[in-house]
Structures are given as structure tokens and as C-alpha cells.
C-alpha atoms as a PDB file:
ATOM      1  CA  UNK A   1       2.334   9.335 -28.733  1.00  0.00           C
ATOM      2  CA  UNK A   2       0.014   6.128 -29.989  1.00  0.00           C
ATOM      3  CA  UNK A   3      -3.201   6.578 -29.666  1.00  0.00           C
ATOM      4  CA  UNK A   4      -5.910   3.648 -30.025  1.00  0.00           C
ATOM      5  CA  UNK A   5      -9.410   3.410 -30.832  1.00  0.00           C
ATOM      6  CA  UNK A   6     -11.844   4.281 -28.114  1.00  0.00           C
ATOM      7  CA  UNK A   7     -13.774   1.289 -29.240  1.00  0.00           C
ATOM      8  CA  UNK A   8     -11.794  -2.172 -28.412  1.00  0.00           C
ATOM      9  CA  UNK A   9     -12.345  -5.353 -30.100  1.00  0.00           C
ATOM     10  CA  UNK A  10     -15.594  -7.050 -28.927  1.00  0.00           C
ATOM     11  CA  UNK A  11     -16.212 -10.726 -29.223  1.00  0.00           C
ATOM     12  CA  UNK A  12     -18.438 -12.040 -32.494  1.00  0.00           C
ATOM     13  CA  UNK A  13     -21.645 -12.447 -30.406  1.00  0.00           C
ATOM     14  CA  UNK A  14     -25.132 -13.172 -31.674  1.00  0.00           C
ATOM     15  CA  UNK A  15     -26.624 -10.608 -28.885  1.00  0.00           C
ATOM     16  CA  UNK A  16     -25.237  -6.614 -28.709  1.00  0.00           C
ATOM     17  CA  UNK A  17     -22.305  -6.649 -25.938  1.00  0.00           C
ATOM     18  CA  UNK A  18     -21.065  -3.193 -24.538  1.00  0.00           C
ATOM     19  CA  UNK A  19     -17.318  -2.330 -25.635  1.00  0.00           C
ATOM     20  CA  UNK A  20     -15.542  -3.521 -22.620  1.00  0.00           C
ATOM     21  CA  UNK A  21     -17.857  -5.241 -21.264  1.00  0.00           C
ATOM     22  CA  UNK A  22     -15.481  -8.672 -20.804  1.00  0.00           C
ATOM     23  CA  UNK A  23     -12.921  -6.538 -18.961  1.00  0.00           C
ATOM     24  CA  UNK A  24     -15.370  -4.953 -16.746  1.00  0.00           C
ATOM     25  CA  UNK A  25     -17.196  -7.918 -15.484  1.00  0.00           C
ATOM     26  CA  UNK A  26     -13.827  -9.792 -14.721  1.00  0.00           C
ATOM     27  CA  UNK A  27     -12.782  -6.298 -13.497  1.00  0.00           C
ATOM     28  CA  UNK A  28     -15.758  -6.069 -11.252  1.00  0.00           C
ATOM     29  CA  UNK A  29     -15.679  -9.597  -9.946  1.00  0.00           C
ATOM     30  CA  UNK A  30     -12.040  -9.450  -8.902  1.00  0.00           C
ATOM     31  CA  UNK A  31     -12.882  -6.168  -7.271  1.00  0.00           C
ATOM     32  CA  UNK A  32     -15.957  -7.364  -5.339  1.00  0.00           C
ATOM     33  CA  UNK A  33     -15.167 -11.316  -4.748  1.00  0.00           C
ATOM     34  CA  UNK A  34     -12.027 -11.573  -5.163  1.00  0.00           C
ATOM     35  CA  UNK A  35     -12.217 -14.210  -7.668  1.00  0.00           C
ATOM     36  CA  UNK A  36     -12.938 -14.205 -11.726  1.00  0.00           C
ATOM     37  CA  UNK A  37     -16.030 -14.583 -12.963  1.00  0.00           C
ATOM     38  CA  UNK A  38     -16.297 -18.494 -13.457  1.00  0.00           C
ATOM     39  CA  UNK A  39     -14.814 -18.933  -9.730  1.00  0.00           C
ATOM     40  CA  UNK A  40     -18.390 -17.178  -8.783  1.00  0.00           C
ATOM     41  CA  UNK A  41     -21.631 -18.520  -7.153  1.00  0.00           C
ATOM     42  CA  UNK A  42     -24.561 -17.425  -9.498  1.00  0.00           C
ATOM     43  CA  UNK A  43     -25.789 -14.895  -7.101  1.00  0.00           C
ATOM     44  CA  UNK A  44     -22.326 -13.243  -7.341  1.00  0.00           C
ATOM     45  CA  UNK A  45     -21.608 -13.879 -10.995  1.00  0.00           C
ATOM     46  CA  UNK A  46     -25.235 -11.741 -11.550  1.00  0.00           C
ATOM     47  CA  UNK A  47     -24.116  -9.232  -9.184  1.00  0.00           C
ATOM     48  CA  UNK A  48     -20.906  -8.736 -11.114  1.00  0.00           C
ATOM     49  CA  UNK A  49     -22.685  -9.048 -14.568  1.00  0.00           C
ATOM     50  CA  UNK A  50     -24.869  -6.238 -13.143  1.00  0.00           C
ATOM     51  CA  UNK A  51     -22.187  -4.088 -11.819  1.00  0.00           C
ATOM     52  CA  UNK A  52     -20.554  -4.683 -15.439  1.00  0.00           C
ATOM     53  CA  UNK A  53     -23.393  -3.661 -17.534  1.00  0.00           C
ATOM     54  CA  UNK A  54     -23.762  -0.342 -15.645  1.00  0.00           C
ATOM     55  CA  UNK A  55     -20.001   0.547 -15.805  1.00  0.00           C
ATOM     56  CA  UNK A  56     -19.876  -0.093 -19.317  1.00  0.00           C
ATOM     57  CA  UNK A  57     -23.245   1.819 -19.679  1.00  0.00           C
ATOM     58  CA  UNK A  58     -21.733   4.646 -17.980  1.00  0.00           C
ATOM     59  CA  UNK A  59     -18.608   4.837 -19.683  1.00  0.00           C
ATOM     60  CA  UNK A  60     -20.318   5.434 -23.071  1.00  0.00           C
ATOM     61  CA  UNK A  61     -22.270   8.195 -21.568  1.00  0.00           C
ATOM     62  CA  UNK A  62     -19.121  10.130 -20.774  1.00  0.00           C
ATOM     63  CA  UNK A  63     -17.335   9.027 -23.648  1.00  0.00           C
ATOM     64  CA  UNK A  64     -19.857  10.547 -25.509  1.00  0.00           C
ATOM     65  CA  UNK A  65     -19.874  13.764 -23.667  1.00  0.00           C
ATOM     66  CA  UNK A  66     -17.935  16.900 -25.421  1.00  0.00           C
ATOM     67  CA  UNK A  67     -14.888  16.607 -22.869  1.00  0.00           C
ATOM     68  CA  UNK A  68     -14.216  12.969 -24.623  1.00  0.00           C
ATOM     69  CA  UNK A  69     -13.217  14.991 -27.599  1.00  0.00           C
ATOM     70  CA  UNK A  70      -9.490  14.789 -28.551  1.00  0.00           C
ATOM     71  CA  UNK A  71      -9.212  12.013 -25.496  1.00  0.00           C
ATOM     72  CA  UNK A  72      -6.718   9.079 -26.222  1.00  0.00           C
ATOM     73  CA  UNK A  73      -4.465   6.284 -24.686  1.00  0.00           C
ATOM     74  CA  UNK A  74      -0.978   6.206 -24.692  1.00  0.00           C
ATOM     75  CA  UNK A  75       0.898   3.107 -25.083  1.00  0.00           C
ATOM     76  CA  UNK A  76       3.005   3.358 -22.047  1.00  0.00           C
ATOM     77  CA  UNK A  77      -0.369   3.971 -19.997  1.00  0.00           C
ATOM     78  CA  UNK A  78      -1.637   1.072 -21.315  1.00  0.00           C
ATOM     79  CA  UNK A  79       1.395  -0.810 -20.603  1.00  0.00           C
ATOM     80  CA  UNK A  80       1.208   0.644 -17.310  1.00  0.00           C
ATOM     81  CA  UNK A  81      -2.120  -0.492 -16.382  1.00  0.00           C
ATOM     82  CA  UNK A  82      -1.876  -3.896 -17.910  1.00  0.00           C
ATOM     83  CA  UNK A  83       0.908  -4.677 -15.412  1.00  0.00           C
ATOM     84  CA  UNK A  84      -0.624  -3.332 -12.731  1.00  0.00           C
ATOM     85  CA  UNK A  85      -3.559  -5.896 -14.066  1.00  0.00           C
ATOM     86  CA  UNK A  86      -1.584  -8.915 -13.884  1.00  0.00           C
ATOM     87  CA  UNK A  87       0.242  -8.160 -10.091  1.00  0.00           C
ATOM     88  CA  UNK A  88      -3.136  -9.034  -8.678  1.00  0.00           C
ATOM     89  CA  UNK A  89      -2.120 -12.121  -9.782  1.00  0.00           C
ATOM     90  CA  UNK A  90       0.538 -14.510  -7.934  1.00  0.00           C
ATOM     91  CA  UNK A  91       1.997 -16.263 -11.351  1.00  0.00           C
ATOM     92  CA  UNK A  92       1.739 -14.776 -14.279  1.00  0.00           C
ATOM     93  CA  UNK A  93       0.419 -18.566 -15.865  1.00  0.00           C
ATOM     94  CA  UNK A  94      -2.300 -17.772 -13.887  1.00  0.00           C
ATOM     95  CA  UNK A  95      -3.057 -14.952 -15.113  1.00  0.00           C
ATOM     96  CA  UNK A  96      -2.830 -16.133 -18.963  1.00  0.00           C
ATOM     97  CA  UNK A  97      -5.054 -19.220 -17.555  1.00  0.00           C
ATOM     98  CA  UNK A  98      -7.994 -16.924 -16.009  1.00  0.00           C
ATOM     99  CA  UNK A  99      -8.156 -14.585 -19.510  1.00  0.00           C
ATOM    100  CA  UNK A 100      -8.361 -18.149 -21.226  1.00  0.00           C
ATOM    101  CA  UNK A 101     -11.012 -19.365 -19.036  1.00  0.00           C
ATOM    102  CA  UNK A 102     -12.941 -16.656 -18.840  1.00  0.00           C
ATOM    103  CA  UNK A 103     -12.793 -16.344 -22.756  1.00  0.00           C
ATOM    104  CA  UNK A 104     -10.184 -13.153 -22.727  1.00  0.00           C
ATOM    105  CA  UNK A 105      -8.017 -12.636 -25.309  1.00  0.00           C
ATOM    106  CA  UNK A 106      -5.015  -9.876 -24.482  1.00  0.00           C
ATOM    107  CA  UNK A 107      -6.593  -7.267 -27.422  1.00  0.00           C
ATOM    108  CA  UNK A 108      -9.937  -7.298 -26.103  1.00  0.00           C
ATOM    109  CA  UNK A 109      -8.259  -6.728 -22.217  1.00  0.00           C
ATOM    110  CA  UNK A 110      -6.325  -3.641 -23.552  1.00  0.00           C
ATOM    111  CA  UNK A 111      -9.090  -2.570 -25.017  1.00  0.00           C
ATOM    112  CA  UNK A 112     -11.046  -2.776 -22.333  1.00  0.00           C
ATOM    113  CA  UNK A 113      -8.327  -0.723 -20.116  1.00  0.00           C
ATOM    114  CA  UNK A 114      -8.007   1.704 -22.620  1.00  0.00           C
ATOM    115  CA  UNK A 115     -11.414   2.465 -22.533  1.00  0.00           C
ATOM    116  CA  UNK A 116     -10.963   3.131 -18.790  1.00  0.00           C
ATOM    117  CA  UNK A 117      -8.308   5.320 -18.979  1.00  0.00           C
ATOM    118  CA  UNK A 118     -10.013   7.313 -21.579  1.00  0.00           C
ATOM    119  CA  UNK A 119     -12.611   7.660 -19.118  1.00  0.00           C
ATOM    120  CA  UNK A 120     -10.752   8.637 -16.075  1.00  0.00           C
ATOM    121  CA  UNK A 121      -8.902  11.323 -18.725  1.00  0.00           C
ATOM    122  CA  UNK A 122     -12.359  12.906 -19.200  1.00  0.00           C
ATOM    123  CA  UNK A 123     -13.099  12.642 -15.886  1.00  0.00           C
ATOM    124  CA  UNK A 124      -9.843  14.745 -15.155  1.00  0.00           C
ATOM    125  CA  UNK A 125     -10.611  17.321 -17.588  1.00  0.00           C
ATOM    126  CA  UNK A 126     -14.426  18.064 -16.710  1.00  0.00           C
ATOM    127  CA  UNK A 127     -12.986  18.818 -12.910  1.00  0.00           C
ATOM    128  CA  UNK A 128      -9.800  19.995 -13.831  1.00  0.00           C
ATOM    129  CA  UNK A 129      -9.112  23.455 -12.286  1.00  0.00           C
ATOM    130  CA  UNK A 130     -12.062  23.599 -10.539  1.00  0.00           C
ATOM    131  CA  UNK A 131     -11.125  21.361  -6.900  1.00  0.00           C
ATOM    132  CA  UNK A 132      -9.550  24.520  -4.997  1.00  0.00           C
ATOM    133  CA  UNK A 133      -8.944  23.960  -1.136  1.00  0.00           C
ATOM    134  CA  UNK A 134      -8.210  26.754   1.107  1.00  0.00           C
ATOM    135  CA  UNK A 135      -5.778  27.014   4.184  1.00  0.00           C
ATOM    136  CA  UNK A 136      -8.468  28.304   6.424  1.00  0.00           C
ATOM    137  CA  UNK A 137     -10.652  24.338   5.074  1.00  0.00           C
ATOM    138  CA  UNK A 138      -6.880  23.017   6.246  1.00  0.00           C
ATOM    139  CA  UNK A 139      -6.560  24.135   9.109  1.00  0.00           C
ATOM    140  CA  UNK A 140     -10.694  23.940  10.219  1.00  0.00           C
ATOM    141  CA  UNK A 141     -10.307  20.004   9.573  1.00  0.00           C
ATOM    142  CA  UNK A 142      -7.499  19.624  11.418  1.00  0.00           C
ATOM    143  CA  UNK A 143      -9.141  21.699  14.621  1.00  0.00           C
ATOM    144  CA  UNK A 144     -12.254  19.919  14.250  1.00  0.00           C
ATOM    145  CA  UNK A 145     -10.706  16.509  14.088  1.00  0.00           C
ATOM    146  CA  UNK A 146      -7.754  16.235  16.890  1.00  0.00           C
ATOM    147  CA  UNK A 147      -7.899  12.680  17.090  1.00  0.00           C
ATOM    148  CA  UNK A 148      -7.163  11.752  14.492  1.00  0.00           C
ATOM    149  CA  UNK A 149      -3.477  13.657  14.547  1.00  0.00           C
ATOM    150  CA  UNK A 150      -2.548  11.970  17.748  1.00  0.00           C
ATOM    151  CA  UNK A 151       1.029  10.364  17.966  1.00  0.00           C
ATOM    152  CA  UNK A 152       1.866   7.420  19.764  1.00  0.00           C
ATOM    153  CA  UNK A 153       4.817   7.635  21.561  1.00  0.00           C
ATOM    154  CA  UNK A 154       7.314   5.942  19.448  1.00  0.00           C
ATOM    155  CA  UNK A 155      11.528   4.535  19.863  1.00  0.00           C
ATOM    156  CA  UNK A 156      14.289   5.002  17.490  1.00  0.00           C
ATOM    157  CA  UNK A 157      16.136   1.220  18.554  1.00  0.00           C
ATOM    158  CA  UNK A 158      19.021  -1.029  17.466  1.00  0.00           C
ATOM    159  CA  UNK A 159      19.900  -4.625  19.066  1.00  0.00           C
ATOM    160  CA  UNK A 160      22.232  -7.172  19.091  1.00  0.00           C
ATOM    161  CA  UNK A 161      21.216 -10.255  19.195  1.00  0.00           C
ATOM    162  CA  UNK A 162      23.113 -14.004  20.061  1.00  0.00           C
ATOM    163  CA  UNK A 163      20.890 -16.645  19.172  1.00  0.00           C
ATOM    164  CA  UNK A 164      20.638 -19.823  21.981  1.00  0.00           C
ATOM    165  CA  UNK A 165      20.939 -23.401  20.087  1.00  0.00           C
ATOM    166  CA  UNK A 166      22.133 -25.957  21.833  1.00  0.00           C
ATOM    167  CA  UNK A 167      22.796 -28.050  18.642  1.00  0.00           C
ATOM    168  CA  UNK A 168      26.043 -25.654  18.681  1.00  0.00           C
ATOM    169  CA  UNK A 169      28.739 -25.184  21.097  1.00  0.00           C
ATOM    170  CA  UNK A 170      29.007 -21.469  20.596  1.00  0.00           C
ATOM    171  CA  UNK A 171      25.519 -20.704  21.028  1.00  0.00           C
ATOM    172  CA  UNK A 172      24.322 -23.016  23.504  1.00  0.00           C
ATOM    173  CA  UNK A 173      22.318 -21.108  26.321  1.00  0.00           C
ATOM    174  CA  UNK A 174      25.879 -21.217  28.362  1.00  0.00           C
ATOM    175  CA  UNK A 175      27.791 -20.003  25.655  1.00  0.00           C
ATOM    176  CA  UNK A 176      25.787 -17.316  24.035  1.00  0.00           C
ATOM    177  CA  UNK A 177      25.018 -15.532  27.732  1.00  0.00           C
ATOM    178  CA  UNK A 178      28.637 -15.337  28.219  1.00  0.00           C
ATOM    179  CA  UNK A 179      28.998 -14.184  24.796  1.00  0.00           C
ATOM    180  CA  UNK A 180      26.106 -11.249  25.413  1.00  0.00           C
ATOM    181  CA  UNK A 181      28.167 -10.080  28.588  1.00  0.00           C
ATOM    182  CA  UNK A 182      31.030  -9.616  26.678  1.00  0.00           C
ATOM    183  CA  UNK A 183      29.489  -7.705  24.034  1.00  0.00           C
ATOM    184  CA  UNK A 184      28.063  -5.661  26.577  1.00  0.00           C
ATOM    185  CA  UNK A 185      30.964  -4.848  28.705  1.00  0.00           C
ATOM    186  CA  UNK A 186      32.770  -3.605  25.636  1.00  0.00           C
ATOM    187  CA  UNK A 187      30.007  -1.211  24.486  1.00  0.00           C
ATOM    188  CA  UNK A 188      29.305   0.054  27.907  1.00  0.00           C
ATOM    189  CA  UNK A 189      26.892   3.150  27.426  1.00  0.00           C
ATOM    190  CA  UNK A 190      28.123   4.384  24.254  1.00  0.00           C
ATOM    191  CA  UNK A 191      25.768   3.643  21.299  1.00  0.00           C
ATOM    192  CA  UNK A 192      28.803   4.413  18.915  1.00  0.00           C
ATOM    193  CA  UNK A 193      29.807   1.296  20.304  1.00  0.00           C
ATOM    194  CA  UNK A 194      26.911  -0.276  20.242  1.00  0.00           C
ATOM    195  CA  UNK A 195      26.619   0.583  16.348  1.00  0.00           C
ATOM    196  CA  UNK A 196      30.409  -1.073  15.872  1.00  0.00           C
ATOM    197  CA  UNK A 197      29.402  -4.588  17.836  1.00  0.00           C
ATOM    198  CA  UNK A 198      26.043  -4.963  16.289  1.00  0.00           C
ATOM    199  CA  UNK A 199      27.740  -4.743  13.080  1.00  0.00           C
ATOM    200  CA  UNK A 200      30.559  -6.975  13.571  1.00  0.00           C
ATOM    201  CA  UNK A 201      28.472  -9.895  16.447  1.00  0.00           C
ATOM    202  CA  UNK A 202      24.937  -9.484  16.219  1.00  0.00           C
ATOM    203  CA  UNK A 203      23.277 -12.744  14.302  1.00  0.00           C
ATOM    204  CA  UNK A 204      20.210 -10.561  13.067  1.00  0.00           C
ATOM    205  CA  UNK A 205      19.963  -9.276   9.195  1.00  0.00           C
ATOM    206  CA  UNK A 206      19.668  -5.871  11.134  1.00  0.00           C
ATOM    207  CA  UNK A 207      23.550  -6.382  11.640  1.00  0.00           C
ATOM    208  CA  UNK A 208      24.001  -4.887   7.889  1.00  0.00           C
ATOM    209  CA  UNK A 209      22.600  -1.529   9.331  1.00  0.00           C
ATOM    210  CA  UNK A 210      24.394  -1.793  12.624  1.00  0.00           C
ATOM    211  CA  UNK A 211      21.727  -3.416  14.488  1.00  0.00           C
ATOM    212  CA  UNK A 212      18.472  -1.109  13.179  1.00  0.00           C
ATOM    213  CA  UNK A 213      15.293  -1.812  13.585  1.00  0.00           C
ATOM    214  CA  UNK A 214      13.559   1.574  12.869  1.00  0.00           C
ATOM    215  CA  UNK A 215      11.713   4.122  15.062  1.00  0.00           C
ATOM    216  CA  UNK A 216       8.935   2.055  16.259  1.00  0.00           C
ATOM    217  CA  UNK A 217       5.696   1.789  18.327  1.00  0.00           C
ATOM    218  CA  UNK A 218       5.063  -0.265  21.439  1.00  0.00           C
ATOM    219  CA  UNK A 219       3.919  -3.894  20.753  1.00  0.00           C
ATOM    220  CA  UNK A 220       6.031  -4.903  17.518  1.00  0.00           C
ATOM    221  CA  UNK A 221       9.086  -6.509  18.974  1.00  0.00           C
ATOM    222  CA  UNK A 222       8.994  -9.567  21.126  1.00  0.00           C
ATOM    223  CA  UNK A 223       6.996  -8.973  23.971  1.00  0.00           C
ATOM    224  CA  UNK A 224      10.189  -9.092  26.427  1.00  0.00           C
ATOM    225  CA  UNK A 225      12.015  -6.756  24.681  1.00  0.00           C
ATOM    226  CA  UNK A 226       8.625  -4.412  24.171  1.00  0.00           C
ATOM    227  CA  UNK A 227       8.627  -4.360  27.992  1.00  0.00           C
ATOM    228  CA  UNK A 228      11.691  -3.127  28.405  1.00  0.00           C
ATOM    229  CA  UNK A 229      11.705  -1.101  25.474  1.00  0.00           C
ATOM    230  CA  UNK A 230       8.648   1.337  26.756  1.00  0.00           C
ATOM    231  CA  UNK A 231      10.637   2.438  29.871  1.00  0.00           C
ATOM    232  CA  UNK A 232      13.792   3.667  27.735  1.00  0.00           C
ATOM    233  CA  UNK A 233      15.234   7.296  26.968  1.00  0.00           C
ATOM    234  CA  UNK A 234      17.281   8.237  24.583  1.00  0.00           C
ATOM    235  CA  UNK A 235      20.542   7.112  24.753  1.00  0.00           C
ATOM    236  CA  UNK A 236      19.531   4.256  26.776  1.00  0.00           C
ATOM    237  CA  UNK A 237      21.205   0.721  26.486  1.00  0.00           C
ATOM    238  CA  UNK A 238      19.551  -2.513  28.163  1.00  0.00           C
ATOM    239  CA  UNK A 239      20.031  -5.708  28.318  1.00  0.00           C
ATOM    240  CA  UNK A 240      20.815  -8.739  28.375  1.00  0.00           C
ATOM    241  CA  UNK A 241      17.026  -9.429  27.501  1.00  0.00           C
ATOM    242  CA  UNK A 242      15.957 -13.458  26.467  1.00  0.00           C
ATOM    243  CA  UNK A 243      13.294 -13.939  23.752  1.00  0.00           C
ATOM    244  CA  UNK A 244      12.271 -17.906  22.267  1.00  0.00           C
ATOM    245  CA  UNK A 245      15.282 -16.646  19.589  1.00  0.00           C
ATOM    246  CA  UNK A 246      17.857 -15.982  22.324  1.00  0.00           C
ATOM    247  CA  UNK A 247      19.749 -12.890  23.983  1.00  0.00           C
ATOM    248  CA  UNK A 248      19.800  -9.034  22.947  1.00  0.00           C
ATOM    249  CA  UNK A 249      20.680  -6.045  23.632  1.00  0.00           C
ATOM    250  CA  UNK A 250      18.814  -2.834  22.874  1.00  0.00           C
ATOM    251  CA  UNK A 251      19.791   0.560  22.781  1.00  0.00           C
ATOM    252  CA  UNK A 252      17.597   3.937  22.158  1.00  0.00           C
ATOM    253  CA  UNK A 253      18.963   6.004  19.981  1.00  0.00           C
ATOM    254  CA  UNK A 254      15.869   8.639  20.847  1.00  0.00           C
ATOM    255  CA  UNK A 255      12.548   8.234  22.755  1.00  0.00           C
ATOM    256  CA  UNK A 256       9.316  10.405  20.999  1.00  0.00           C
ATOM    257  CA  UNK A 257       6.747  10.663  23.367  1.00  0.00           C
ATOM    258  CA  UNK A 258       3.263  10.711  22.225  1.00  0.00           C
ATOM    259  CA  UNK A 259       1.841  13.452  21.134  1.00  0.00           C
ATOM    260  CA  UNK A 260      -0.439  16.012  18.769  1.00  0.00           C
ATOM    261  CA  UNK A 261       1.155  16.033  14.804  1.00  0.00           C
ATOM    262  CA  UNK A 262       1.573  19.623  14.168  1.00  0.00           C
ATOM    263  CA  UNK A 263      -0.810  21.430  11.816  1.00  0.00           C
ATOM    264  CA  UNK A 264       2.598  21.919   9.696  1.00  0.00           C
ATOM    265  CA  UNK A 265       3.479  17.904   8.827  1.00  0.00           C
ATOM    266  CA  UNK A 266      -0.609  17.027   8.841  1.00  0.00           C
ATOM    267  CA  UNK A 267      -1.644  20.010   6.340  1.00  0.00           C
ATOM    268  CA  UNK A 268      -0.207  18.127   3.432  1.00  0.00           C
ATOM    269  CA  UNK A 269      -2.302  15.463   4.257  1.00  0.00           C
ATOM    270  CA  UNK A 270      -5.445  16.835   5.189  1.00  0.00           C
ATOM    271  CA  UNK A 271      -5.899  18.960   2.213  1.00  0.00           C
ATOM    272  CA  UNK A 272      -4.292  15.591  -0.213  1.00  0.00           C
ATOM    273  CA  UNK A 273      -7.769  13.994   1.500  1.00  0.00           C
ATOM    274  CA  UNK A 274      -9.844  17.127   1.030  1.00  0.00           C
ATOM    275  CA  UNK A 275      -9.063  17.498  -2.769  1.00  0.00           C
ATOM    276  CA  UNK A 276     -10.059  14.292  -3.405  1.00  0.00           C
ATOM    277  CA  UNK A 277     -13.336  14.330  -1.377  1.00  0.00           C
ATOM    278  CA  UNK A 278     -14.266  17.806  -3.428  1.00  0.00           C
ATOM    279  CA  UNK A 279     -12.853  15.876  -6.728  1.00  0.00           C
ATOM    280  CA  UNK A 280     -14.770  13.098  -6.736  1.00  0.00           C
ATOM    281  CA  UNK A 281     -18.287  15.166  -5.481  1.00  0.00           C
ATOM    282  CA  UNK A 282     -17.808  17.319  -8.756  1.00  0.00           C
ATOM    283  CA  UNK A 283     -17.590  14.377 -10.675  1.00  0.00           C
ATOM    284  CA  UNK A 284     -20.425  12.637  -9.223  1.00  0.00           C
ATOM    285  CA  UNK A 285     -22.242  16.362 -10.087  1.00  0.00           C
ATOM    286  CA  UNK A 286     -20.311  16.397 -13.688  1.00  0.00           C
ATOM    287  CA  UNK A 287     -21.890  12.698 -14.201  1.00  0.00           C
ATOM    288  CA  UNK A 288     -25.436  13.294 -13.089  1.00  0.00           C
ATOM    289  CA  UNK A 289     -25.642  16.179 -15.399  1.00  0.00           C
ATOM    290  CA  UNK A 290     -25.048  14.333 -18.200  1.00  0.00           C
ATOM    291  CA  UNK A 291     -28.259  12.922 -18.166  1.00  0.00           C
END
């Protein structure tokens, strides 16, 4: 495993600069504004500088704390954490442009990530083994919040669609209605059928998985097809329905009505939440007792 340094390179300045500091404030900026550092009014370039400053003032108070001892960086975290850097990002020119402009060079950027994953390592091992959650805190949450583990009622659906263009002869509104029928006739009420003609004449991408278009709430198809949609059962088949992109069908594989999610599929989730809420308070403790 590499390790590195938990002091980066810092620019030759005249004044003292924090280790990191150059990563934080760009780090900061991007985080609050949106923007780097030099795309910043001066109230929010001093906000950032601020919010720098006491990051990088924090982060040598708990690298200097006993739990920093034997802390270091791997090179494929690093890696890692530089690429998650640069996906914030649209081109990566850009993002060689903004570490240019804002007077970045890519050793004092790692360093300045490596710092932060030192710090997040210590943070781990101060709490580590001490966030416990019970199933009687599971299950309390969930009792004490029902609405938030309310399901809307929800459609597993396929279609076939014929698009209407009258600048062709096969799919002018004539043409493709007559076309629909047919495709209907032959799948009748089966949706095995349905599955074999969406495959081989439906002019949507979702002919590639027989005409799927997921298990779905009301209001995300077109809004004639979401109105016919929220009065189907499973098995159902409808149609010939006309949207602005021209004629479907739809079948239900199943209707879910809406309902209460089960203390068994939300548990996982309430107690992921509850960790982390009883994580980060004994860090925020951890921290303030440093002093």
C-alpha cells in the first residue's frame, strides 16, 4: 500500500498558508456556489475563503489528535477521489483550465485530497464500534413516522407504439391506425403476445425489451396514456391510445395499489439513516472534545 505525506505541497508564499488550504477553498466554493473561486463575487469569494480557513484549521486539529497516528492514503483512494473531483466537471479541459486559473497544480490537489481522506479515516476510527442501533430504535421510527413509508400505487407496463408522420406513406395518420389495429387484433388479450409484437413492430427503443417501460407511478407517461393507464389491472391491454408521437398500445403486466412499505423492506433503510444520524453526532462530540 503507498502511503503519502500527511502534509501536501503548499505554494512558496510570503504569508503562512494552511496545508490544503488551495483545495479547500476551491473545494468549498464549488460546494457552496457552484462555481471556482475566481468565478465568485467578493462577498462569496470571502465566504468561501472563510469556510476554507476553518476546514483547514480543523483538519490539523484532528490530524493532530492520537487517532491520526498510523493514518495514511492509499493510492487507489486517491485515485478514487481525484476522479470523482474532476466528474463535477463537464470536459475534462475544463477542469485542467480551472486548476490553472485558480493557480492549482495536480500535486498540491492530491495533496489536498489526501489530507481529507486522512481526516475522514480518523474520523472513522474515533467512532468506530461505537454507532450501535437497536431493532426496538427500528422499528419505533418507523411507528412514529408512517408517512413517510407510504406507497403510491404504482403499474408494471409495456407499449407498442406506431409513430404518425405524414412525410411517410407507412406512417401517415391513415396508415399507422390501420397498422395499430392490426397489431392489436393479433395480440388480443394475451400479453405473451403482446411481448412478441412489441418486439418485432413497436418503433420505441423499449422494443429491445419487448416494449418495457418499468413499474411506474401515475404522471410519467404522456398524459393520454397516464389516463388510461390509472384505471388498468393486471393483465390489462388498452388501446389504441394517440399521443403528439402517434398510436400505442399498453398492457399491465401487474397493478400495485398504494399502500404502507412493510417494516421488513423499510428497516434496512431506517436504521442505514439512523446510523448515520448517531455517527455523525459522535463525531461532532469526538470533535468538540478535542478542544
Amino acid at each position: 500500500m503507498a502511503t503519502m505525506s500527511p502534509e501536501p505541497a503548499l505554494k512558496t508564499t510570503a504569508e503562512p498558508v494552511e496545508p490544503g488550504l488551495g483545495y479547500l477553498t476551491l473545494q468549498a466554493a464549488l460546494d457552496r456556489f457552484g462555481q471556482p473561486p475566481s468565478q465568485l463575487d467578493p462577498a462569496q469569494a470571502a465566504q468561501a475563503a472563510k469556510q476554507a480557513k476553518a476546514a483547514a484549521l480543523l483538519q490539523a486539529k484532528i490530524l493532530a489528535a492520537p487517532e491520526a497516528k498510523g493514518i495514511s492514503t492509499d493510492a487507489s483512494a486517491l485515485d478514487r477521489a481525484v476522479a470523482e473531483l474532476k466528474e463535477r466537471f463537464p470536459e475534462p479541459d475544463l477542469f485542467a483550465a480551472t486548476l490553472e486559473r485558480e493557480g492549482l497544480d495536480m500535486s498540491e490537489l492530491r495533496g489536498g485530497l489526501a489530507r481529507q481522506l486522512m481526516v475522514d479515516a480518523v474520523l472513522d476510527k474515533a467512532v468506530a464500534g461505537k454507532v450501535q442501533v437497536t431493532p426496538h430504535e427500528v422499528e419505533s421510527y418507523y411507528e412514529r413516522h408512517p408517512e413517510q413509508f407510504q406507497r403510491p400505487a404504482t403499474w408494471a407496463v409495456r407499449h407498442i407504439l406506431i409513430t404518425v408522420n405524414p412525410e411517410f406513406a407507412e406512417n401517415t395518420l391513415e396508415a399507422a391506425t390501420a397498422r395499430i389495429e392490426q397489431v392489436g387484433s393479433r395480440v388480443g388479450r394475451s400479453l405473451g403476445k403482446f411481448r412478441q409484437e412489441a418486439a418485432r413492430q413497436s418503433e420505441c427503443p423499449s422494443a429491445l425489451q419487448e416494449g418495457w417501460l418499468g413499474r411506474i407511478p401515475s404522471g410519467t407517461l404522456y398524459p393520454e396514456l397516464d389516463a388510461v393507464l390509472t384505471t388498468m389491472g393486471s393483465g390489462d391491454i388498452r388501446g389504441p391510445i394517440a399521443t403528439e408521437v402517434g398510436l400505442h398500445l399498453l398492457a399491465c403486466d401487474e397493478a400495485f395499489p398504494a399502500g404502507e412499505v412493510p417494516l421488513s423492506e423499510a428497516g434496512p433503510v431506517i436504521r442505514e439513516k439512523l446510523v448515520e444520524r448517531r455517527r455523525q453526532a459522535l463525531i461532532r462530540a469526538w470533535v468538540a472534545g478535542l478542544g
